[in-house]
N, C-alpha and C. Protein backbone atom coordinates (compact mmCIF):
# COMPACT_ATOMS: atom_id res chain seq x y z
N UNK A 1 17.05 -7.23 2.18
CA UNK A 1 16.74 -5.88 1.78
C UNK A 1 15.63 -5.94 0.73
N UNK A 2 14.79 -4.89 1.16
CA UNK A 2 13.51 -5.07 -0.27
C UNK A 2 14.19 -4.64 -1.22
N UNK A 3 13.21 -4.88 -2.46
CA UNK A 3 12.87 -4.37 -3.70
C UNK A 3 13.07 -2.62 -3.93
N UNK A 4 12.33 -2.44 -3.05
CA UNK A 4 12.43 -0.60 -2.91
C UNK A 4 13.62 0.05 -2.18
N UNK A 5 14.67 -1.14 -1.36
CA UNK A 5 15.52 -0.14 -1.02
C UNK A 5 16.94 -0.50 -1.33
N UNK A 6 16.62 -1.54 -2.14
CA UNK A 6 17.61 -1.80 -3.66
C UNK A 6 17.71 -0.90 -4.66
N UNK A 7 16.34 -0.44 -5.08
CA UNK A 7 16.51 0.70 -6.06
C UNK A 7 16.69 1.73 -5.15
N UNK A 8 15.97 2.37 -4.44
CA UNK A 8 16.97 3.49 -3.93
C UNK A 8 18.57 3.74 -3.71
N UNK A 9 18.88 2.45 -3.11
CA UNK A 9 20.50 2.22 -2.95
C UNK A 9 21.17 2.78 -4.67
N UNK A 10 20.48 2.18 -5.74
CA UNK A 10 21.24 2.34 -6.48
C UNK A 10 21.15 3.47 -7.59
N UNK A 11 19.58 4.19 -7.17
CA UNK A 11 19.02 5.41 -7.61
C UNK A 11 19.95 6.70 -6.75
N UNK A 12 20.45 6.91 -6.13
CA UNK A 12 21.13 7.59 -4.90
C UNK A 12 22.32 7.78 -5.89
N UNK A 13 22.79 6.88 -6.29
CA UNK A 13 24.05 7.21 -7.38
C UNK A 13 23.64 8.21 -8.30
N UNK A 14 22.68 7.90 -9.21
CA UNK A 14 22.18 8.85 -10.10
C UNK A 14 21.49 10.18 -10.01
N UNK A 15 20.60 9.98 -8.82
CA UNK A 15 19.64 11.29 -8.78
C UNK A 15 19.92 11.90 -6.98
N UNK A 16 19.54 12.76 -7.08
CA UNK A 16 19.28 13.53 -5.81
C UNK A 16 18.06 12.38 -5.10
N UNK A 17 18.51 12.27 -3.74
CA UNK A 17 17.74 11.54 -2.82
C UNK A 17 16.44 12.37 -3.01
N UNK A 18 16.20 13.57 -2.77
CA UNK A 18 14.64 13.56 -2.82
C UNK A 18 14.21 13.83 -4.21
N UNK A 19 14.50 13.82 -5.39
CA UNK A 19 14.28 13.50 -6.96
C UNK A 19 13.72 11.87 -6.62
N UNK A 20 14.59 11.35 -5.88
CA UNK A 20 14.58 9.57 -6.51
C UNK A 20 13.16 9.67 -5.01
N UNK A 21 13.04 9.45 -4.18
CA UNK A 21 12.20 9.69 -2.95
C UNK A 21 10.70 10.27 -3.91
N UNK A 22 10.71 11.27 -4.58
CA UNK A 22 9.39 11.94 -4.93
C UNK A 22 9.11 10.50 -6.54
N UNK A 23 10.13 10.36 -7.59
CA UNK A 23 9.69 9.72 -8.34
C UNK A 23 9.64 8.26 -7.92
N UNK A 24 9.70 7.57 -7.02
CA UNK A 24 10.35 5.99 -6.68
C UNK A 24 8.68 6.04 -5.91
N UNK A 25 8.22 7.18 -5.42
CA UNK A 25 6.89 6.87 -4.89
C UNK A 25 5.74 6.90 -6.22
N UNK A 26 5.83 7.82 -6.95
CA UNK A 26 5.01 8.06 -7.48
C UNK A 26 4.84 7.05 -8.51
N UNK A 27 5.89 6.59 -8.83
CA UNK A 27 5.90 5.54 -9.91
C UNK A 27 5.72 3.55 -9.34
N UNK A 28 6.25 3.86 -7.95
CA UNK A 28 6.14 2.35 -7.53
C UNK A 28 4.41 2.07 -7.51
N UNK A 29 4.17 0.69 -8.05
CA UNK A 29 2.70 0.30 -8.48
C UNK A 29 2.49 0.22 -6.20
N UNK A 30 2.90 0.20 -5.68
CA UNK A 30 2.41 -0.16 -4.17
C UNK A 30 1.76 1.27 -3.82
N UNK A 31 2.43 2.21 -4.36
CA UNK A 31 1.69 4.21 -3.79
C UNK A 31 0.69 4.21 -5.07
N UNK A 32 1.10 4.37 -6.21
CA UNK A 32 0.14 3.87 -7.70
C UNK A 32 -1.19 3.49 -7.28
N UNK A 33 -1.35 2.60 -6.37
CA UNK A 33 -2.78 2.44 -6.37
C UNK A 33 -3.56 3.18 -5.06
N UNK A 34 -2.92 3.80 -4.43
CA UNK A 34 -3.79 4.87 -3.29
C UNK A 34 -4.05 5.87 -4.43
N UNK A 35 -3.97 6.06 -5.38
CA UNK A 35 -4.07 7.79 -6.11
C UNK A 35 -3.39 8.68 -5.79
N UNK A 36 -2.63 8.54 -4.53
CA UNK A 36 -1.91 9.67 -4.36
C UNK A 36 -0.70 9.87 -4.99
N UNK A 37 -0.26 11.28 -4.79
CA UNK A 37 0.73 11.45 -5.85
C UNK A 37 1.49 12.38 -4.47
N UNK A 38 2.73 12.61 -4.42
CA UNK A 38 4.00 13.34 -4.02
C UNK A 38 4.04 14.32 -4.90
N UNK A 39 4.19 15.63 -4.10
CA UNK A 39 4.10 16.59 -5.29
C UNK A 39 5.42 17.24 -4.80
N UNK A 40 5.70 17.53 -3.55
CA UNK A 40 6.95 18.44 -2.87
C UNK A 40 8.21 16.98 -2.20
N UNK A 41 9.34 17.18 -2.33
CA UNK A 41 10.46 16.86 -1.23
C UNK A 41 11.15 17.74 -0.93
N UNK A 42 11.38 18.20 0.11
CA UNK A 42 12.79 19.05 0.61
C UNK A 42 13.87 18.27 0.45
N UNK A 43 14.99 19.25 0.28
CA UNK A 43 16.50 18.55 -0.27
C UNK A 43 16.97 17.58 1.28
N UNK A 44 16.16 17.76 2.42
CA UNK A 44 16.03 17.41 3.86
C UNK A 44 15.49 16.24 3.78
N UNK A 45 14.33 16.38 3.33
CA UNK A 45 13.84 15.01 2.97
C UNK A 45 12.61 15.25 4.34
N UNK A 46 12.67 16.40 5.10
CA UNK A 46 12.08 17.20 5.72
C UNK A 46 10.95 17.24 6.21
N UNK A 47 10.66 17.42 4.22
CA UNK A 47 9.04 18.03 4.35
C UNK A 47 9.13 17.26 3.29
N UNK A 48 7.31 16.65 3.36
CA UNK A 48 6.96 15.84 2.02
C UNK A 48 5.45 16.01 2.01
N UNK A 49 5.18 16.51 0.67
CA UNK A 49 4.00 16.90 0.22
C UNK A 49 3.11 16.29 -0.68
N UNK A 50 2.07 15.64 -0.53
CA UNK A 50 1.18 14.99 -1.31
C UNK A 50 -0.39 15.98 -1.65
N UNK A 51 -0.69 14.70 -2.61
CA UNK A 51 -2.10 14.86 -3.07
C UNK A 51 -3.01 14.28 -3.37
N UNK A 52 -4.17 13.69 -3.18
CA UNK A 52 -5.04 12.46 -3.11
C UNK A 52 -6.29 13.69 -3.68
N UNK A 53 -6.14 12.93 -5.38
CA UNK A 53 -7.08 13.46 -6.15
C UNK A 53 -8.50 12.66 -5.68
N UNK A 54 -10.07 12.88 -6.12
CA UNK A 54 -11.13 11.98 -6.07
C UNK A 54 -11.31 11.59 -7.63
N UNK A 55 -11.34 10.28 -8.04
CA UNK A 55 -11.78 9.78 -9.37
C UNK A 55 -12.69 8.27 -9.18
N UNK A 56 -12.07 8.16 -10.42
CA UNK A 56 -13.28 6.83 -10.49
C UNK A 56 -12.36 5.34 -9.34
N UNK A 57 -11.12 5.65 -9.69
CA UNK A 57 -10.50 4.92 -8.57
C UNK A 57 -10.99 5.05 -7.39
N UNK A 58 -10.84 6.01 -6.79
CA UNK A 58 -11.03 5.80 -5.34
C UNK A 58 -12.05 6.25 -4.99
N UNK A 59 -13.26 6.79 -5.64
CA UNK A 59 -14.43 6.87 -5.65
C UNK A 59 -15.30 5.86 -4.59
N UNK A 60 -16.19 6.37 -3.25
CA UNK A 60 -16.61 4.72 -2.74
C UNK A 60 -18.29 4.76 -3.45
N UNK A 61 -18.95 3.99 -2.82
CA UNK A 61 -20.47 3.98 -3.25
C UNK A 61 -21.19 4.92 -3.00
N UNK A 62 -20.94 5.98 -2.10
CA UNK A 62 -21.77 7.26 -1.87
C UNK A 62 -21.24 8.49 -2.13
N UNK A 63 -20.02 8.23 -2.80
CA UNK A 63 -19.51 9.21 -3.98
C UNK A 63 -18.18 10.02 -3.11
N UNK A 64 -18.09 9.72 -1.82
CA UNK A 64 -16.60 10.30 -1.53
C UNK A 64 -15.27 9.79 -1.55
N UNK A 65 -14.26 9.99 -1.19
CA UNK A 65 -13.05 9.33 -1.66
C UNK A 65 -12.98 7.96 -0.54
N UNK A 66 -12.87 6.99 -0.95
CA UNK A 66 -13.01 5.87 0.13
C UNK A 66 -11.92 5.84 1.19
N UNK A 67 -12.32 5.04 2.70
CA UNK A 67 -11.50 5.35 3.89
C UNK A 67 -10.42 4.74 3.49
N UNK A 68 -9.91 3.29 2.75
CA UNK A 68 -8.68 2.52 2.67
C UNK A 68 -7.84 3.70 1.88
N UNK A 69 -8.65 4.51 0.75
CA UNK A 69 -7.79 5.26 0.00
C UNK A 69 -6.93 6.16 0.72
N UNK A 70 -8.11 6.63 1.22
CA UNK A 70 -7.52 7.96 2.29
C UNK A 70 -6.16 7.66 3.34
N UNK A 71 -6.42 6.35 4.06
CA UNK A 71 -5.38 6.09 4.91
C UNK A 71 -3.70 5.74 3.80
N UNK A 72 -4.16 4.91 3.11
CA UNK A 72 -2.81 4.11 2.28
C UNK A 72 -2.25 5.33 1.48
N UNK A 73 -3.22 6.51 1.20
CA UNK A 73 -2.24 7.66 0.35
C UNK A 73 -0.82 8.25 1.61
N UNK A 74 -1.35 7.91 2.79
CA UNK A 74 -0.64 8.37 3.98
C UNK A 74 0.49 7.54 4.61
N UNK A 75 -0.12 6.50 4.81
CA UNK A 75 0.13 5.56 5.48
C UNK A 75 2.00 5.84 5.30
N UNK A 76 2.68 5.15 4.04
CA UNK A 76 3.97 4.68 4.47
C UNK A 76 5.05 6.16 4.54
N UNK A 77 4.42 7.65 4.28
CA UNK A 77 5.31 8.65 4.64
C UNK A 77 6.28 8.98 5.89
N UNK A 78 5.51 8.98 6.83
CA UNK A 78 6.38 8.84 8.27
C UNK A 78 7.10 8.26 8.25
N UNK A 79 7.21 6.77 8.26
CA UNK A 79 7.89 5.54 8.56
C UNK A 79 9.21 5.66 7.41
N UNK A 80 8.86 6.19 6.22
CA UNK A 80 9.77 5.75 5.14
C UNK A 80 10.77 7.53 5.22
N UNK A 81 10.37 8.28 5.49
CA UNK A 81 10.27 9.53 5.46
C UNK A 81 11.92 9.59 6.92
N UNK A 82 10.99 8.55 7.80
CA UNK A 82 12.15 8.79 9.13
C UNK A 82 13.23 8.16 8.43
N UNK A 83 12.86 7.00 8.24
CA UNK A 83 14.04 5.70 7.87
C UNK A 83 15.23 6.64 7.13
N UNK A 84 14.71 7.29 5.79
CA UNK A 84 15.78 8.09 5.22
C UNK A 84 16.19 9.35 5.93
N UNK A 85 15.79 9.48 6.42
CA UNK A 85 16.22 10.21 7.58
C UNK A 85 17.17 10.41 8.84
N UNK A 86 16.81 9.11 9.40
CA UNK A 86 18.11 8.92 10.01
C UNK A 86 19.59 7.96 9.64
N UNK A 87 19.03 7.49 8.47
CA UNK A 87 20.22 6.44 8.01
C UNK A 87 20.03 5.12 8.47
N UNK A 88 21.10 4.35 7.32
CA UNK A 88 21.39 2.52 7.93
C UNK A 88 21.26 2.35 9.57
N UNK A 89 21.41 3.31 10.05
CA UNK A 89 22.46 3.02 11.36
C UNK A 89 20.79 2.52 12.65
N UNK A 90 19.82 2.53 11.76
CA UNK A 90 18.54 2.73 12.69
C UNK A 90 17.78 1.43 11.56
N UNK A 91 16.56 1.15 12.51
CA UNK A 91 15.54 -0.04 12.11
C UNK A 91 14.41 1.20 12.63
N UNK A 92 12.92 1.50 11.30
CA UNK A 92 12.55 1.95 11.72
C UNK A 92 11.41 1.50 11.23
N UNK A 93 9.65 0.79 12.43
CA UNK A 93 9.22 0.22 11.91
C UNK A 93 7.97 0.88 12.37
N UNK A 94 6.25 0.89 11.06
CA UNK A 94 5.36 1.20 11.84
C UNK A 94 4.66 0.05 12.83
N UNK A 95 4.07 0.62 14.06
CA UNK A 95 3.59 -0.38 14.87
C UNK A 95 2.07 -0.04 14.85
N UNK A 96 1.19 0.79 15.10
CA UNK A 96 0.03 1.32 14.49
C UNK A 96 -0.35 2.74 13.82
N UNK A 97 -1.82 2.64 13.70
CA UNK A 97 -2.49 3.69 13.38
C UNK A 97 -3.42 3.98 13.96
N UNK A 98 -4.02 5.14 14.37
CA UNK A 98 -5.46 5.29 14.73
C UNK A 98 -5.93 6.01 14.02
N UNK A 99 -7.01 6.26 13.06
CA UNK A 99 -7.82 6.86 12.05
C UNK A 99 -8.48 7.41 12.66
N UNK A 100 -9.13 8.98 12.21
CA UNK A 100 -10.26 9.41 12.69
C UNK A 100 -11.17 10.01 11.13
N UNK A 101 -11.88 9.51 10.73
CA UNK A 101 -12.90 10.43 9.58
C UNK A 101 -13.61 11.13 10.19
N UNK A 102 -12.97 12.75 9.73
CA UNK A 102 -13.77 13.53 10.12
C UNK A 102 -15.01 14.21 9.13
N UNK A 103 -14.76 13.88 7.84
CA UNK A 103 -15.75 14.71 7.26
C UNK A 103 -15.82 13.90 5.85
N UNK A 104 -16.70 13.57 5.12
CA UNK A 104 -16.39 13.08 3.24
C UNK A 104 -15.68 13.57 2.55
N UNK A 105 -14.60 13.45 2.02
CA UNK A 105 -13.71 13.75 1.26
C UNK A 105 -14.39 13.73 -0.35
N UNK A 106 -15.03 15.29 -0.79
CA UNK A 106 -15.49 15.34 -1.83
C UNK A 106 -14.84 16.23 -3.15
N UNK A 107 -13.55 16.67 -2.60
CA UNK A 107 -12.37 16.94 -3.48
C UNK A 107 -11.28 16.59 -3.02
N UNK A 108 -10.18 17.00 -4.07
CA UNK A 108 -8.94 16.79 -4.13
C UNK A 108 -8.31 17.41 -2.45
N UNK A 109 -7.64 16.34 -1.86
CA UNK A 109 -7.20 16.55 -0.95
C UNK A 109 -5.50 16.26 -0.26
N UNK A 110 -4.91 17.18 0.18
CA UNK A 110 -3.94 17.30 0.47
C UNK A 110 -3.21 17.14 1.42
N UNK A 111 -1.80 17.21 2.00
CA UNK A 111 -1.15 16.47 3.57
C UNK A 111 0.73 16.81 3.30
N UNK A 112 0.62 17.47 4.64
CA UNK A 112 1.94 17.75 4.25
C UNK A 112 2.96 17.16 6.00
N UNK A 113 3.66 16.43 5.59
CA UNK A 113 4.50 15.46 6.33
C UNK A 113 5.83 16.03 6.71
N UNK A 114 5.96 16.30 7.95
CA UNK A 114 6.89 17.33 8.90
C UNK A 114 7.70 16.61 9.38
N UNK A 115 8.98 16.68 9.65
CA UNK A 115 10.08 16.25 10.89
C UNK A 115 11.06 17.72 11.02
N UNK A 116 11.29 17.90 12.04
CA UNK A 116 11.95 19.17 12.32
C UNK A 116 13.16 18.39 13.08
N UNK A 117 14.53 19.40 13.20
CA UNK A 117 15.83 18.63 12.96
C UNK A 117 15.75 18.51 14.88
N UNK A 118 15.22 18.99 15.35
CA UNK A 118 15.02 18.93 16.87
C UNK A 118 14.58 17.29 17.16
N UNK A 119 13.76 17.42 16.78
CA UNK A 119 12.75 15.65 16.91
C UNK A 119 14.00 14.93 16.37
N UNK A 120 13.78 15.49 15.35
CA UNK A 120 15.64 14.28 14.85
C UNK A 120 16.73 13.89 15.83
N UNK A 121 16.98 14.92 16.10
CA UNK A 121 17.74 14.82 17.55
C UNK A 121 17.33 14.19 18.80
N UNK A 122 15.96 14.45 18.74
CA UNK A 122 16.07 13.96 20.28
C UNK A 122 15.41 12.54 20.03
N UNK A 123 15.34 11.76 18.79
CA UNK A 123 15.26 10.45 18.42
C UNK A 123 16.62 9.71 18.89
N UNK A 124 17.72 10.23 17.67
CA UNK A 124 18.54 9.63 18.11
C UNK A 124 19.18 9.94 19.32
N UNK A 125 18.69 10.51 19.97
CA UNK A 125 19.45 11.15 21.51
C UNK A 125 18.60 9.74 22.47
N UNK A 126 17.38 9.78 22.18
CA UNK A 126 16.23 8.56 23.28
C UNK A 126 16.94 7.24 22.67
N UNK A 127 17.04 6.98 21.06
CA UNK A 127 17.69 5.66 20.81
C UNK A 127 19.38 5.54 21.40
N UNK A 128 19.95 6.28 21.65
CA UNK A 128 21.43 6.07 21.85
C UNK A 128 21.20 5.87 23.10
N UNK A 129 19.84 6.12 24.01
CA UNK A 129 20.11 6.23 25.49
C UNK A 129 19.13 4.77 25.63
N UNK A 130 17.92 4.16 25.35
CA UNK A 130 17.42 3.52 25.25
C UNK A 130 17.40 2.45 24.35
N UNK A 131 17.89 2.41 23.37
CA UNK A 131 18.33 1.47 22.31
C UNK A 131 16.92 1.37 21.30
N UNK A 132 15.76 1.66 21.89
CA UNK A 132 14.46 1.35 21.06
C UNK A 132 13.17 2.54 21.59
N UNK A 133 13.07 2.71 20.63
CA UNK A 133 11.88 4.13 21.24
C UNK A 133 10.41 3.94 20.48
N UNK A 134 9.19 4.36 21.10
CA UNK A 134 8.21 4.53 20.04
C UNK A 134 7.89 6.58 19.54
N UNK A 135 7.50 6.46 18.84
CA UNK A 135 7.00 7.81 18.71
C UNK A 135 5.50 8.00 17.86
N UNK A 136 4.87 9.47 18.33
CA UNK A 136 3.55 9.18 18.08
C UNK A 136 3.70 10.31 16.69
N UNK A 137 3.52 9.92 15.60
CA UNK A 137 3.40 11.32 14.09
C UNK A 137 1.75 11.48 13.73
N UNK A 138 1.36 12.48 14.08
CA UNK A 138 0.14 12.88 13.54
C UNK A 138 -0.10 13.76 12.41
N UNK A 139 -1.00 13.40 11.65
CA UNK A 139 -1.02 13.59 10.34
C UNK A 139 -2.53 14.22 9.72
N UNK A 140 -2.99 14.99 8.74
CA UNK A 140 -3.72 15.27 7.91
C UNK A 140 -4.14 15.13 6.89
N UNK A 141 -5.18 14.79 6.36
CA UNK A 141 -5.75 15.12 4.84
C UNK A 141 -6.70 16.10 4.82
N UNK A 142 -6.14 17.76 4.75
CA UNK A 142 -7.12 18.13 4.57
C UNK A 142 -7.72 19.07 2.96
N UNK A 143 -8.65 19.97 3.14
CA UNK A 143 -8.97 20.68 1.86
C UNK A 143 -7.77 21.65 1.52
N UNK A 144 -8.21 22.19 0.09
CA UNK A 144 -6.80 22.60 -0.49
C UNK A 144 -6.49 23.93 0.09
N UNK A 145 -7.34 24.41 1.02
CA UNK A 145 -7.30 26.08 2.03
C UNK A 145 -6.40 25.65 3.40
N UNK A 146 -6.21 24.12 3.48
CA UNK A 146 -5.49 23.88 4.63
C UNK A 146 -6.45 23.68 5.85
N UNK A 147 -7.64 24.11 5.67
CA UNK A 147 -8.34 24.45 7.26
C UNK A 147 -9.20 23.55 7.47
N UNK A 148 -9.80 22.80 6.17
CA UNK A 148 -10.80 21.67 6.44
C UNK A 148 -9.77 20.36 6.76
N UNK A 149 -10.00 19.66 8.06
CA UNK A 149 -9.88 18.59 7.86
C UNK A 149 -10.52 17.55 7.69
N UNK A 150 -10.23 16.42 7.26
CA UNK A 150 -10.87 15.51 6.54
C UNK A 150 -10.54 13.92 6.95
N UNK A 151 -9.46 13.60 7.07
CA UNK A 151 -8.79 12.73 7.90
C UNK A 151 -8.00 12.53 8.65
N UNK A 152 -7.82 12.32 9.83
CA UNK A 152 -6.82 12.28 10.52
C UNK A 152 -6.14 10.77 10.80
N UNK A 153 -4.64 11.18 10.87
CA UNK A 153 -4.41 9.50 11.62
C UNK A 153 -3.10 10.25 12.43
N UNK A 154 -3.12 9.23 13.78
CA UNK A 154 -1.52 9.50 14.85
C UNK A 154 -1.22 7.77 14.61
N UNK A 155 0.42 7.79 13.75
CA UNK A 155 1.19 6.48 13.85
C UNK A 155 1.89 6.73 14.91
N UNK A 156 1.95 5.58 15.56
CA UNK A 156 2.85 4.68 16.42
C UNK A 156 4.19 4.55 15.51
N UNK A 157 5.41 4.93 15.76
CA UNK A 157 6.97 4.41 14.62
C UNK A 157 7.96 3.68 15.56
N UNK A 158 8.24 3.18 15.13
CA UNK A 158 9.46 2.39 16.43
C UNK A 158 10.67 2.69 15.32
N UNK A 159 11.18 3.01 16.76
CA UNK A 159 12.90 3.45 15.91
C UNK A 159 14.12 2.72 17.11
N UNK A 160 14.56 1.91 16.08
CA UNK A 160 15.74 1.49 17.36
C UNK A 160 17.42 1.18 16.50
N UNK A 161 18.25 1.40 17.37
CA UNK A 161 19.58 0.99 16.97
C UNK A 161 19.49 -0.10 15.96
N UNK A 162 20.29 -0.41 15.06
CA UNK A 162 20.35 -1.34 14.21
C UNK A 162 20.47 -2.72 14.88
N UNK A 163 21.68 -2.31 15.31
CA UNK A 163 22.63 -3.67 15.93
C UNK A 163 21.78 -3.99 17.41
N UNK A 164 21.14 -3.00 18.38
CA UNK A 164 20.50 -3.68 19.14
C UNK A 164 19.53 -4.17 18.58
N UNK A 165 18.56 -4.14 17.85
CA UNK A 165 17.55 -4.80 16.66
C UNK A 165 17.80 -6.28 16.49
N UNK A 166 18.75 -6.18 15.61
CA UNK A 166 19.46 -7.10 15.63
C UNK A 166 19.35 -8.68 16.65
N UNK A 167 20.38 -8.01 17.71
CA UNK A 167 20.29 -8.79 18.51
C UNK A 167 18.94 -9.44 19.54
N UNK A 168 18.27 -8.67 19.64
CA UNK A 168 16.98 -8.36 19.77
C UNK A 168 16.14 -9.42 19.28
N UNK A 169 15.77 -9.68 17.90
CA UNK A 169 15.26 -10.50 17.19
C UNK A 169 16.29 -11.90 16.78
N UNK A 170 17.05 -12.24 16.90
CA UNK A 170 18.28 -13.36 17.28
C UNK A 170 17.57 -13.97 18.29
N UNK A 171 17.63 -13.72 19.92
CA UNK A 171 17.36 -13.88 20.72
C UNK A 171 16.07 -14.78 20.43
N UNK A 172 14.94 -13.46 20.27
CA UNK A 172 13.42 -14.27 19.78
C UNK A 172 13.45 -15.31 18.88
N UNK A 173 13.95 -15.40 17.46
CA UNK A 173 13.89 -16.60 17.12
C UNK A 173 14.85 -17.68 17.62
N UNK A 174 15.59 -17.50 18.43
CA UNK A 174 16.42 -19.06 19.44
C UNK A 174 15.16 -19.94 20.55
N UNK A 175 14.30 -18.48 20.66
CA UNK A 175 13.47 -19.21 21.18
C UNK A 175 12.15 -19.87 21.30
């Protein structure tokens, strides 16, 4: 078990899951260095709302917010977002990304990270029937009006039963 889901395990005692979820990002030095910051959690864990200021950090050489910044402010929401989401009872891993820059990111820019309880369902409905699923989450950074976009990425998430996981990777390393 990591580092991060040690302290959550034992932050969960103390705080509201999305209290510990909004501060456990904002404060872990691994989100710390994209600039981005978590500004919203739903008590769902639902909806999750960020913000990727432009400064001298993530500043690139022709003065817009650089592409690594842009992706890594994004990057581990989905994946970490599902995981607490559906519980122990699931392995949930990213497998890719595809980036698209659509425009220079020359202000503060924003992204707001969706799962609706339907998709929830019909995750664990494809994993209980299939044991391992991929799914495609597409995502935004755009201006603070909502309408400019600015970056796009669609992750690849693999979500599968624990215990078929498990066995799964057993297998591979025997051989």
């Amino acid at each position: 078990m990591s580092f991060y889901r040690k302290v959550a395990k034992v932050g969960q005692r103390i705080l509201p899951k999305r209290t510990l979820f909004k501060y456990a990002f904002n404060w872990s030095p691994m989100y710390r260095r994209t600039v981005g910051k978590v500004t919203y959690v739903s008590e769902d864990l639902f909806i999750i709302n960020i913000e990727l200021p432009i400064n001298y950090k993530n500043r690139n050489y022709v003065g817009s917010i650089f592409g690594g910044s842009l992706f890594s402010a994004v990057d581990p929401m989905p994946m970490v977002q599902l995981l607490n989401i559906l519980g122990d009872d699931y392995v949930v891993w990213d497998k890719s990304a595809e980036i698209k820059f659509k425009r220079p990111g020359m202000e503060k820019l924003y992204a707001e990270f969706i799962y609706h309880q339907e998709e929830i369902d019909r995750i664990k409905n494809q994993v209980a029937q299939q044991q391992e699923i991929e799914i495609i989450k597409t995502m935004q950074l755009t201006t603070k009006d909502r309408k400019t976009v600015i970056f796009e990425v669609a992750k690849t998430i693999y979500s599968a039963d624990k215990n078929f996981y498990k066995q799964k990777t057993a297998k591979r390393s025997k051989t």
